[in-house]
Protein backbone atom coordinates (compact mmCIF):
# COMPACT_ATOMS: atom_id res chain seq x y z
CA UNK A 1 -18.50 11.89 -5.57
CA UNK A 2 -17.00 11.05 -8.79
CA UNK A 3 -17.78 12.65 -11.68
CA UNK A 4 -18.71 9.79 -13.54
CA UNK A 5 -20.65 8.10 -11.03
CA UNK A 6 -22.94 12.00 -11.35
CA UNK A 7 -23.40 11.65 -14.72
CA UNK A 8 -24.12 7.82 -14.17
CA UNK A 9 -26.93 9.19 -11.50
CA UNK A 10 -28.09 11.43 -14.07
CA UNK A 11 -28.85 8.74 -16.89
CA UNK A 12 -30.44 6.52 -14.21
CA UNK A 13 -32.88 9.55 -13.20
CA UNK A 14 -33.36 9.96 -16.66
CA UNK A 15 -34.60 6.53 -18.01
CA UNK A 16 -36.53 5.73 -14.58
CA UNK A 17 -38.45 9.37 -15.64
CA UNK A 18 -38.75 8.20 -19.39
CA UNK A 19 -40.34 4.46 -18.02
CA UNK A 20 -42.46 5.92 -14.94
CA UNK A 21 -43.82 8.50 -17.89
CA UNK A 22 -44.57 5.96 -20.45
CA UNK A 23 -45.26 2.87 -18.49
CA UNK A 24 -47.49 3.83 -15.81
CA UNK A 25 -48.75 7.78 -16.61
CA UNK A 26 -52.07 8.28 -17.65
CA UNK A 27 -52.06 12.10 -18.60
CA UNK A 28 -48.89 12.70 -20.75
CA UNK A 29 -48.39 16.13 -20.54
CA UNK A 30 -45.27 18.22 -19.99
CA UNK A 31 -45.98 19.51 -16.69
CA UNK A 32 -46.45 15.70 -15.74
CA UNK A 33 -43.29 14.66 -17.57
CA UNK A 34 -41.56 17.56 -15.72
CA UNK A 35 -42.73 16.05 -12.11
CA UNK A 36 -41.67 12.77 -12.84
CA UNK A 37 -38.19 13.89 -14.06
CA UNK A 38 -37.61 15.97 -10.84
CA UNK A 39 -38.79 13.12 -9.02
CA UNK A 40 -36.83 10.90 -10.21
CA UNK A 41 -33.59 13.13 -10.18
CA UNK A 42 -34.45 13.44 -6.52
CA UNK A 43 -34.16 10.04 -5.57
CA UNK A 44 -31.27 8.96 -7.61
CA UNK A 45 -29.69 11.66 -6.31
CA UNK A 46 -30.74 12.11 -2.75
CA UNK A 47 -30.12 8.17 -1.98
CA UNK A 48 -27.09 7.52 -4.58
CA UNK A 49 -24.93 10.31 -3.14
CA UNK A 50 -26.15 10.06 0.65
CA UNK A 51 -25.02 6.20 0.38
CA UNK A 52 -21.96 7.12 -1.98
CA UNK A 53 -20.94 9.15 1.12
CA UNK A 54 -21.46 6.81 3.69
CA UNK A 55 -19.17 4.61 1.42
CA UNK A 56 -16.68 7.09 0.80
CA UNK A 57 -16.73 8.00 4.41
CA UNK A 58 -16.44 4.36 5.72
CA UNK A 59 -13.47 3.72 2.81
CA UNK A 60 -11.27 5.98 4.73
CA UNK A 61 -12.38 5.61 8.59
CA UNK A 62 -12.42 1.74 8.09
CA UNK A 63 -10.58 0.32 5.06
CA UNK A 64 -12.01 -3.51 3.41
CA UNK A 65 -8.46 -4.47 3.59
CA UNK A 66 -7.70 -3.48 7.26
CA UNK A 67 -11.17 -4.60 9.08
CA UNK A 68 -13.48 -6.87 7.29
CA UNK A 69 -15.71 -7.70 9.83
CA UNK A 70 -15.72 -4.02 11.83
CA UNK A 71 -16.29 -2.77 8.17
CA UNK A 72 -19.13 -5.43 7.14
CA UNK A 73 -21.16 -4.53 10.46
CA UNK A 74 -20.73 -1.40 10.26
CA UNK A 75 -21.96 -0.75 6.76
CA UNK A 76 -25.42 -2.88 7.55
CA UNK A 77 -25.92 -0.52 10.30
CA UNK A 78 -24.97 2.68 8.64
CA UNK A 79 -26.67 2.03 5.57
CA UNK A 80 -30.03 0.91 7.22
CA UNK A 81 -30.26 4.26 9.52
CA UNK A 82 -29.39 6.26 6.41
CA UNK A 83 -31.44 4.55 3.59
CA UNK A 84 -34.62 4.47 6.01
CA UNK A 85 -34.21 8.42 6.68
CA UNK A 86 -33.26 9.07 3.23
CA UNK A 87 -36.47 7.77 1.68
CA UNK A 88 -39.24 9.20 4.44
CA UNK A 89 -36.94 12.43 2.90
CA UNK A 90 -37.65 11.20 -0.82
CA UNK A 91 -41.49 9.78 -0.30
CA UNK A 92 -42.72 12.93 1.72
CA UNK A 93 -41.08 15.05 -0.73
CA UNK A 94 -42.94 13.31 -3.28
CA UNK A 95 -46.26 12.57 -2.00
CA UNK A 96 -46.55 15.12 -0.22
CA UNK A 97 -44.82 18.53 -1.57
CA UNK A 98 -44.27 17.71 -5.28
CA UNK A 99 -48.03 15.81 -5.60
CA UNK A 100 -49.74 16.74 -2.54
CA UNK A 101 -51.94 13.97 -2.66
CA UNK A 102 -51.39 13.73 1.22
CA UNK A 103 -50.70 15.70 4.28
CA UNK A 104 -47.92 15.70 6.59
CA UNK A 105 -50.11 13.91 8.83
CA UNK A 106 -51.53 11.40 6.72
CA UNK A 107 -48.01 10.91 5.49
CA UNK A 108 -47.09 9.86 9.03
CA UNK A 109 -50.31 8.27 9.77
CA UNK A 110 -49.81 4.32 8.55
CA UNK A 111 -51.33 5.36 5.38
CA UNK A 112 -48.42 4.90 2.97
CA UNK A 113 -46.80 2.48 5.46
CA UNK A 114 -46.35 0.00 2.93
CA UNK A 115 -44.97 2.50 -0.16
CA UNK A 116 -42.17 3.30 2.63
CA UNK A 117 -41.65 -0.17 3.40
CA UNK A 118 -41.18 -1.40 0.06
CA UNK A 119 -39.29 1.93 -1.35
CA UNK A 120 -37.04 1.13 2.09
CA UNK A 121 -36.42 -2.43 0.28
CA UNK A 122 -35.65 -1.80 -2.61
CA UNK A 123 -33.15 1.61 -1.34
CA UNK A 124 -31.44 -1.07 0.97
CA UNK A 125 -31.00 -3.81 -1.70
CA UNK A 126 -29.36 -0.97 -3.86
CA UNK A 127 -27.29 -0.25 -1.09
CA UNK A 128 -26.11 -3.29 -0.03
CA UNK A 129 -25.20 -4.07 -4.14
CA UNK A 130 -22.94 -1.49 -4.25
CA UNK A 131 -21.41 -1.91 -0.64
CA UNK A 132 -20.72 -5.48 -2.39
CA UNK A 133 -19.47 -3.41 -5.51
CA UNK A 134 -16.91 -1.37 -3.41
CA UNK A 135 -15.65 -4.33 -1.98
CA UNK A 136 -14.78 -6.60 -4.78
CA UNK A 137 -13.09 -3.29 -5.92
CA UNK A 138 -10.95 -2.90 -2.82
CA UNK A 139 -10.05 -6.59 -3.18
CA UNK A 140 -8.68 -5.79 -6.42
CA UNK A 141 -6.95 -2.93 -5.28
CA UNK A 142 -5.73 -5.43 -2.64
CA UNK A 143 -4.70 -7.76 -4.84
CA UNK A 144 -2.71 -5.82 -6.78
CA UNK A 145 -1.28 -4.47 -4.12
CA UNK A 146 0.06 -7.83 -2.88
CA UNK A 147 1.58 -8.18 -6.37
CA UNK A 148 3.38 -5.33 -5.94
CA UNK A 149 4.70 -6.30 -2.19
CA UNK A 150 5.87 -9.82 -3.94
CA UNK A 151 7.59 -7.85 -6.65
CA UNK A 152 9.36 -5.75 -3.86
CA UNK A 153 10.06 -8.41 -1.67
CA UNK A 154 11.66 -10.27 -5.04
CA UNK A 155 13.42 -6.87 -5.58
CA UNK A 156 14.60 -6.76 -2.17
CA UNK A 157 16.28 -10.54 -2.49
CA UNK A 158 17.93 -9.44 -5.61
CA UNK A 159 19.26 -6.15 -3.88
CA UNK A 160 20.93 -8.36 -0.95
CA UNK A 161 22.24 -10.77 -3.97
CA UNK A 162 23.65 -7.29 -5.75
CA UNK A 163 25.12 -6.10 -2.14
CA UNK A 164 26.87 -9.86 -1.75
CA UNK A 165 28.50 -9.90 -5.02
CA UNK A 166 29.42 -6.29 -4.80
CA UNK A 167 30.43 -5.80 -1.18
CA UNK A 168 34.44 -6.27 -2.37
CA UNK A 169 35.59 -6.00 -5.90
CA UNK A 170 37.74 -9.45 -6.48
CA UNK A 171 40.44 -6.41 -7.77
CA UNK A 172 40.44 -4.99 -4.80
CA UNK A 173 41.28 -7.96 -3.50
CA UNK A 174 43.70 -9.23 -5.84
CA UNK A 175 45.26 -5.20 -5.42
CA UNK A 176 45.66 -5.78 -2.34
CA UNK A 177 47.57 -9.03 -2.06
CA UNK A 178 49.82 -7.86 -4.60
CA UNK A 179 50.74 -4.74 -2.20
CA UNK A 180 50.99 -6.91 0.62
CA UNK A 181 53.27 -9.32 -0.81
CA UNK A 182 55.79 -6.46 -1.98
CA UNK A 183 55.15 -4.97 1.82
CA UNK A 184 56.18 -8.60 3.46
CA UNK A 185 59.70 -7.80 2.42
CA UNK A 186 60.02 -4.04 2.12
CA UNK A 187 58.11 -2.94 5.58
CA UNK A 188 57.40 -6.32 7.63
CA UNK A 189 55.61 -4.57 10.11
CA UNK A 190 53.37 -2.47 7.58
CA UNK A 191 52.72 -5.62 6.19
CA UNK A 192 51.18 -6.72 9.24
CA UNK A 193 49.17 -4.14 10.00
CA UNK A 194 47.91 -4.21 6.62
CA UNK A 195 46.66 -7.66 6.96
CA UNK A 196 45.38 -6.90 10.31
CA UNK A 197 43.12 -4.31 8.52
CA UNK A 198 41.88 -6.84 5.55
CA UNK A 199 40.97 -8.78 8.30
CA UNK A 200 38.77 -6.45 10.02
CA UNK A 201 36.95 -5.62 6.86
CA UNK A 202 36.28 -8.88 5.97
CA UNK A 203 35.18 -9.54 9.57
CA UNK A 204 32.61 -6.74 9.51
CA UNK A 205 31.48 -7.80 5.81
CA UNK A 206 30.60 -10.97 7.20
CA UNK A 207 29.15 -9.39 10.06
CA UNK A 208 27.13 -6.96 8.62
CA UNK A 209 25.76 -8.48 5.31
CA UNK A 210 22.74 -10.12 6.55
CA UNK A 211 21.52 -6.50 8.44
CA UNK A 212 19.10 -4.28 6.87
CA UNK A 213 21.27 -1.44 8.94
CA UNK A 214 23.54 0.03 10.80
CA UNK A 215 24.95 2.61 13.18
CA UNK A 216 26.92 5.61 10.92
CA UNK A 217 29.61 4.89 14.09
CA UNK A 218 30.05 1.20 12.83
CA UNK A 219 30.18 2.17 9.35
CA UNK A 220 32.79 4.61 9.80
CA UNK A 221 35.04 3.13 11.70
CA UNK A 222 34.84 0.20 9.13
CA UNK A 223 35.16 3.06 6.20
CA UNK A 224 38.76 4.37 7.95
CA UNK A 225 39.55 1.14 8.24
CA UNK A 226 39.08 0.42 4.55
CA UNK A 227 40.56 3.90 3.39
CA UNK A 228 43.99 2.75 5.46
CA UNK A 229 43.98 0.33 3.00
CA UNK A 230 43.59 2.67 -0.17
CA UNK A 231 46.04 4.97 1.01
CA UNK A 232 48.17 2.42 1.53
CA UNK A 233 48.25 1.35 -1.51
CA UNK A 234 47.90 4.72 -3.68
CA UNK A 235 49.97 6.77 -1.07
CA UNK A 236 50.09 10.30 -1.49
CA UNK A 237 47.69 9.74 -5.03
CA UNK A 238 44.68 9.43 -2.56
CA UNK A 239 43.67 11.63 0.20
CA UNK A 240 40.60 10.99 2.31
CA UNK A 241 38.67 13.48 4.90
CA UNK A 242 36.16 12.55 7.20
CA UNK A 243 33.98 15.32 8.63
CA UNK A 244 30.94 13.58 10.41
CA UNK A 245 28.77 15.27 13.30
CA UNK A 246 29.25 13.24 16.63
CA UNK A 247 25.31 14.01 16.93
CA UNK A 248 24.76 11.74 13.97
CA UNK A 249 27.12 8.99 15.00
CA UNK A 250 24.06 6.68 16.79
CA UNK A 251 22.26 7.16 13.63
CA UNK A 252 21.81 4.82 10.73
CA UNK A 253 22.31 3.55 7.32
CA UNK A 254 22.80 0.82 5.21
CA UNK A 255 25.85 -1.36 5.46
CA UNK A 256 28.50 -1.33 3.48
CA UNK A 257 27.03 1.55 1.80
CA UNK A 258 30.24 3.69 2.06
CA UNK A 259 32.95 1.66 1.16
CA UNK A 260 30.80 0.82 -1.64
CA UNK A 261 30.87 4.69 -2.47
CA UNK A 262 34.76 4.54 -1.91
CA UNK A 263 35.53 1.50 -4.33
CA UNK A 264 33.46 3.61 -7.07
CA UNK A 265 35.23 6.73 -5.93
CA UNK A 266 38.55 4.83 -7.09
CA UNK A 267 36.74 2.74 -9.50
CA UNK A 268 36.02 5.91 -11.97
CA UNK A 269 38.71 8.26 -11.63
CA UNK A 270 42.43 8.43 -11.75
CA UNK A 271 44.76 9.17 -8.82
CA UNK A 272 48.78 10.60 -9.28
CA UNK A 273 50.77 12.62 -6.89
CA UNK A 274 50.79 15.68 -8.53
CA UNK A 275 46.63 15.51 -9.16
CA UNK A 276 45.62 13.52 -6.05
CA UNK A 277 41.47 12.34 -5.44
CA UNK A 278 40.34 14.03 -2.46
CA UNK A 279 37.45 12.03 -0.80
CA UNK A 280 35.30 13.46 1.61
CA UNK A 281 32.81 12.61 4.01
CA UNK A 282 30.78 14.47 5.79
CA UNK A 283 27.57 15.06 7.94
CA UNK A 284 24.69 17.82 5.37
CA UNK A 285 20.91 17.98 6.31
CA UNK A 286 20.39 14.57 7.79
CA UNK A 287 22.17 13.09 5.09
CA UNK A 288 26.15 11.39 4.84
CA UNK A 289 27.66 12.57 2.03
CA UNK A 290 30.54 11.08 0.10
CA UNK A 291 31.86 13.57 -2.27
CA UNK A 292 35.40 13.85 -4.61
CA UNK A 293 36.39 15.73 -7.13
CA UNK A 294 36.36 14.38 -10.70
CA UNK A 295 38.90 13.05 -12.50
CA UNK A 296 37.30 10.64 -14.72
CA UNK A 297 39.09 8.17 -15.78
CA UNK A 298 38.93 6.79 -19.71
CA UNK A 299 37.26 3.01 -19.42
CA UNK A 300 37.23 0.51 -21.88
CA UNK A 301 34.43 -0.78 -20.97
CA UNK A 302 30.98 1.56 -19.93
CA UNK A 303 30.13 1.05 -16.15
CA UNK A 304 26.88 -0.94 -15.14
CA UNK A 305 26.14 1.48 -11.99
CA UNK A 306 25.05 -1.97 -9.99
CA UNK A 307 26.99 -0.09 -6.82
CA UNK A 308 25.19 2.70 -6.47
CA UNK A 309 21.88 0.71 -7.83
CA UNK A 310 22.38 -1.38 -5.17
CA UNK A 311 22.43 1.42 -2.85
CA UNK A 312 19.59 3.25 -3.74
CA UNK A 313 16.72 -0.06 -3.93
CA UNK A 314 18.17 -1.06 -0.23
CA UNK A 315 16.97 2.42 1.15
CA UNK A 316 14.21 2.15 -1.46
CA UNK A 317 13.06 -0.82 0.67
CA UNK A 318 13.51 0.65 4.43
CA UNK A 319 12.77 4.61 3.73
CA UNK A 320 10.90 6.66 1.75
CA UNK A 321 14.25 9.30 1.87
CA UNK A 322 16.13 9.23 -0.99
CA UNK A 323 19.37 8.78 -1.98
CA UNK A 324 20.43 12.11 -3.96
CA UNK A 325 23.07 12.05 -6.55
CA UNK A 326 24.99 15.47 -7.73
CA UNK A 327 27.54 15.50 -10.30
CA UNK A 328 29.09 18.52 -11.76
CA UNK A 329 32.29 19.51 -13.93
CA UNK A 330 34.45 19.50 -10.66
CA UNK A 331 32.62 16.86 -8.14
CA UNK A 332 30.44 14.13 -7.76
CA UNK A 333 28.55 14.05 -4.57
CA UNK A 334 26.35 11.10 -2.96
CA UNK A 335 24.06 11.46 -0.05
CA UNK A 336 23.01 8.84 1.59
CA UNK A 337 19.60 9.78 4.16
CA UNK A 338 20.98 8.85 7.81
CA UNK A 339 17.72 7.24 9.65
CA UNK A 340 16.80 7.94 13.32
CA UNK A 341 15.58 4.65 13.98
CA UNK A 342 15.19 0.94 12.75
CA UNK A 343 12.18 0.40 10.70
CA UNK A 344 9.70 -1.88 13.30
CA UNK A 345 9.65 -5.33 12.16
CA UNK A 346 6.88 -7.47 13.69
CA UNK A 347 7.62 -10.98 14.38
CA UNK A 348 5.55 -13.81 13.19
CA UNK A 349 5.51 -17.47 13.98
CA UNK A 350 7.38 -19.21 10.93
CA UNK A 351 5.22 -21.46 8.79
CA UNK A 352 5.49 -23.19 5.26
CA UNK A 353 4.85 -20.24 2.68
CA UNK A 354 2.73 -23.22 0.57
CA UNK A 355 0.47 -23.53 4.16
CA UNK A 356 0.27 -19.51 4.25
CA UNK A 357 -0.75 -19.25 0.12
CA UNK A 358 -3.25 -22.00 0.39
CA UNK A 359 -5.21 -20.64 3.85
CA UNK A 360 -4.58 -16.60 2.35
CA UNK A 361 -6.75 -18.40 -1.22
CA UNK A 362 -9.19 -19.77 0.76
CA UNK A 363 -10.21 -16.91 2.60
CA UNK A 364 -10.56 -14.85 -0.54
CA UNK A 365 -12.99 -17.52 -1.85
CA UNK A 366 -14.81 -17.66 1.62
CA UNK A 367 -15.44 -13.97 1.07
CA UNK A 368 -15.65 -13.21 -2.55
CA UNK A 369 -18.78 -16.34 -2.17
CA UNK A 370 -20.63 -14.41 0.33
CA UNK A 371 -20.41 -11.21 -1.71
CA UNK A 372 -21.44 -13.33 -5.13
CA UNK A 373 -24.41 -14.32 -2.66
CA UNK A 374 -25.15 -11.30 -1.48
CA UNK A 375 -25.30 -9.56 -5.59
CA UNK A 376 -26.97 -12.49 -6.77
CA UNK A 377 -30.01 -11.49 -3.89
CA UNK A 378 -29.84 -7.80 -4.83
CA UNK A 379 -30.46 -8.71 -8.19
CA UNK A 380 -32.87 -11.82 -8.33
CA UNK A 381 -35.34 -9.94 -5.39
CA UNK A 382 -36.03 -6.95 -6.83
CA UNK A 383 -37.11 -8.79 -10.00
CA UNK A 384 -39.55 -11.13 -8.22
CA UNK A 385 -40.89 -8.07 -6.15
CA UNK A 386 -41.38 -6.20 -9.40
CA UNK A 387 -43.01 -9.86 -11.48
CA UNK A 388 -45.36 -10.19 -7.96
CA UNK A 389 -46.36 -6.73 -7.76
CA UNK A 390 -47.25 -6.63 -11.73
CA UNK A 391 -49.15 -9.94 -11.47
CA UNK A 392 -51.00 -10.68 -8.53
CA UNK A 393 -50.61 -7.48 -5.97
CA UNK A 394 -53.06 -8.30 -3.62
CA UNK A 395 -51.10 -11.82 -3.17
CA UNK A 396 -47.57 -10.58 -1.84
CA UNK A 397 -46.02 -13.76 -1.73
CA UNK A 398 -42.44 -12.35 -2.44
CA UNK A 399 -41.62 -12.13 1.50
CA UNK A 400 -41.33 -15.42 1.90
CA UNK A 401 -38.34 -16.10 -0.80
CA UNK A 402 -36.79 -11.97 0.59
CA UNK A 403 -36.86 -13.61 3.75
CA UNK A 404 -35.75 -17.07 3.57
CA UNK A 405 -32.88 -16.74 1.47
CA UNK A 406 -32.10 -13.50 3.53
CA UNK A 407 -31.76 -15.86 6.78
CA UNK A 408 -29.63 -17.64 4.89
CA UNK A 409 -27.53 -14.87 3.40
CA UNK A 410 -27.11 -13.28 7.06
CA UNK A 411 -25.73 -16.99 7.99
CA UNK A 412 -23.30 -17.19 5.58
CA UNK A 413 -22.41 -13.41 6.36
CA UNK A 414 -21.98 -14.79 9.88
CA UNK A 415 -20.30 -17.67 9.00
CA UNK A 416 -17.75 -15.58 6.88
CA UNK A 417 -16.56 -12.61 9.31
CA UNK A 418 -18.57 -13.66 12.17
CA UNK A 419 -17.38 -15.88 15.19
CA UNK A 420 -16.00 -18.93 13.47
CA UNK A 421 -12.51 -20.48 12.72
CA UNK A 422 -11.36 -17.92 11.16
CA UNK A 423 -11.98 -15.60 13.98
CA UNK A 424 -10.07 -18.10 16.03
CA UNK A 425 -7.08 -18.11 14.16
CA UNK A 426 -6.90 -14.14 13.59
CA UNK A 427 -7.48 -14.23 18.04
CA UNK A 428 -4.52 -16.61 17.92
CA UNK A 429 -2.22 -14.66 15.47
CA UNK A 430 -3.00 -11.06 17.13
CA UNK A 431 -1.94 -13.30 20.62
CA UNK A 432 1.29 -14.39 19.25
CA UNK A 433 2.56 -11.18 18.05
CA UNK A 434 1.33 -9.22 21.14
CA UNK A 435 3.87 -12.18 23.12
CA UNK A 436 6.44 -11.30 20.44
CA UNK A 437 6.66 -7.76 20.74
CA UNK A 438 7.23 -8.16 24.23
């Protein structure tokens, strides 16, 4: 446990001790006072932490978020089993070791049948008020964490608006038009084969934008394709080496990722004959590295780093690899993590996002009403229990409110994860996608 929720245990032991003392001893001595605090340390203690670890335990075998109703039935169980052993633990204990105003046999006999039944109550109405606790905070968690998948997936839209708009730089375009229109008359047939090659690049541009990725093969090729452009253009000012492992050629990564890394490559440094930029690619650790040496070119203007930005939030979104950057006096290096597979995409059946919004809000209601329910009959029982007991003991007509607004509370419970429409549709969903994965 926590250790806050200890020291809370240990303030709760404390004041029950300091009102059992006061309220309802009739010799106040310190030996008495002593006994009641150990008492009452040893059921705050014994039933907080044995149901804090059921809680803890069920938290991480079955997650609120992942299975409601497996998690709601299997806390009622869990926690009646365990509170109903924990205080025969707790009542012997007290009655009969710490007191001994009983014997083991006595204890056992029917005698203090009814102390167990109500200390049983009131353990399992505890219980079940901070099962209800845990959950509302798990909803939070949950809701948060839905936030954060909305920010992502907004993230993820901008990314593939970055990756549109950055795919080809309108100079490189413009560049190139004005080499092929000196080409046309110069070198007719280089001219042709240089449009041939614009062509296939902006084929596989418009190809390719729209997947999340692709094999290193594809990329590649597309990559030579684009460097027979660059050189050329630059001629003997650019030289380009590709050293890629066949092994990692049915392997992945994100499109247009390396001619991306190419147009910066250009973008930032300065080319000539007699200092030419050497760009290499290569296969390193499961990663595709695009690496030159630096010549860094003086810019008017500071560079935004959108291109390599743009990079690094599209693997953000598919991998939890990074993409590593290295930059020294003499190179700058980029490696880009080279996947083994496709991340698994499940398939739903398309439906208005207002429809989706509006049935997601209503099941949070549904649930967070039951659970208001539930606190509001932890809390209001006890009290009449404790106002019936004080007043008129011998009349114990607080069963019949405990039980009728129990039936009620385990019909709404029913009503909420139990067999009803919503256990319909979440039969019909699990259906669909079983179809769709086949």
């Amino acid at each position: 446990m926590k250790r806050k929720n200890l020291i809370t245990l240990c303030w709760i032991s404390f004041v029950t001790s300091m009102i059992f003392f006061f309220g309802f001893t009739d010799e106040k001595t310190l030996e008495n006072f002593m006994i009641n605090l150990v008492v009452c340390f040893m059921y705050s203690f014994v039933l907080g932490m044995g149901n804090g670890l059921i809680n803890d335990f069920l938290n991480k075998r079955f997650p609120w978020s992942e299975a409601t109703t497996k998690r709601a039935i299997i806390s009622v169980v869990s926690i009646l089993i365990a509170n109903i052993i924990l205080v025969y633990f707790c009542n012997y204990m007290n009655f009969v070791v710490f007191q001994k105003g009983a014997t083991t046999e006595e204890f056992f006999s029917g005698k203090y049948g009814f102390m167990n039944w109500f200390t049983i109550n009131i353990a399992l109405l505890i219980s079940a008020f901070l099962h209800a606790k845990g959950f509302m905070e798990e909803l939070k968690k949950t809701s948060k964490k839905e936030v954060v998948e909305q920010k992502l997936i907004a993230k993820s839209a901008n990314a593939q608006f970055e990756s549109l708009k950055n795919q080809l730089d309108p100079h490189f375009l413009f560049n190139s038009l004005n080499v092929l229109s000196s080409l046309i008359d110069e070198n007719p047939k280089q001219a042709q084969k240089f449009t041939a090659s614009m062509s296939k690049i902006y084929r596989y541009v418009l190809e390719q934008k729209d997947k999340e990725l692709v094999t290193v093969e594809d990329e590649l090729e597309f990559a030579k394709t684009y460097c027979d452009l660059l050189k050329t253009r630059f001629e003997d000012s650019v030289d380009f080496i590709f050293d890629v492992k066949k092994e990692d050629y049915r392997r992945f990564v994100v499109p247009l990722s390396l001619q991306l890394l190419l147009e910066n490559c250009i973008k930032h440094n300065f080319a000539t004959s007699s200092k030419p930029l050497i760009i290499k690619i290569f296969s390193e650790n499961d990663t595709l590295c695009i690496e030159n040496n630096l010549q860094v070119r003086e810019q008017i203007k500071e560079s935004s780093g959108i291109g390599l930005a743009n990079i690094v939030q599209r693997y953000s979104l598919l991998t939890k690899k990074n993409v590593f950057i290295e930059k020294s006096e003499d190179y700058f290096k980029v490696k880009l993590p080279v996947l083994s597979s496709k991340p698994n995409t499940v398939s739903a059946v398309p439906e208005d996002k207002n429809e989706s919004y509006e049935r997601a809000q209503k099941r949070v209601k549904e649930i967070k009403s039951f659970y208001g329910n539930l606190i509001s009959y932890c809390i209001i029982i006890p009290f009449l229990i404790i106002v019936n007991l004080m007043t008129s003991p011998e009349d114990l007509w607080f069963i019949f409110p405990m039980l009728g607004w129990g039936i009620g509370l385990a019909a709404h419970g029913m009503g909420v994860f139990g067999i009803g429409k919503q256990w319909e549709e979440k039969k019909i969903r699990q259906i669909l996608e079983k179809q769709n994965k086949r």
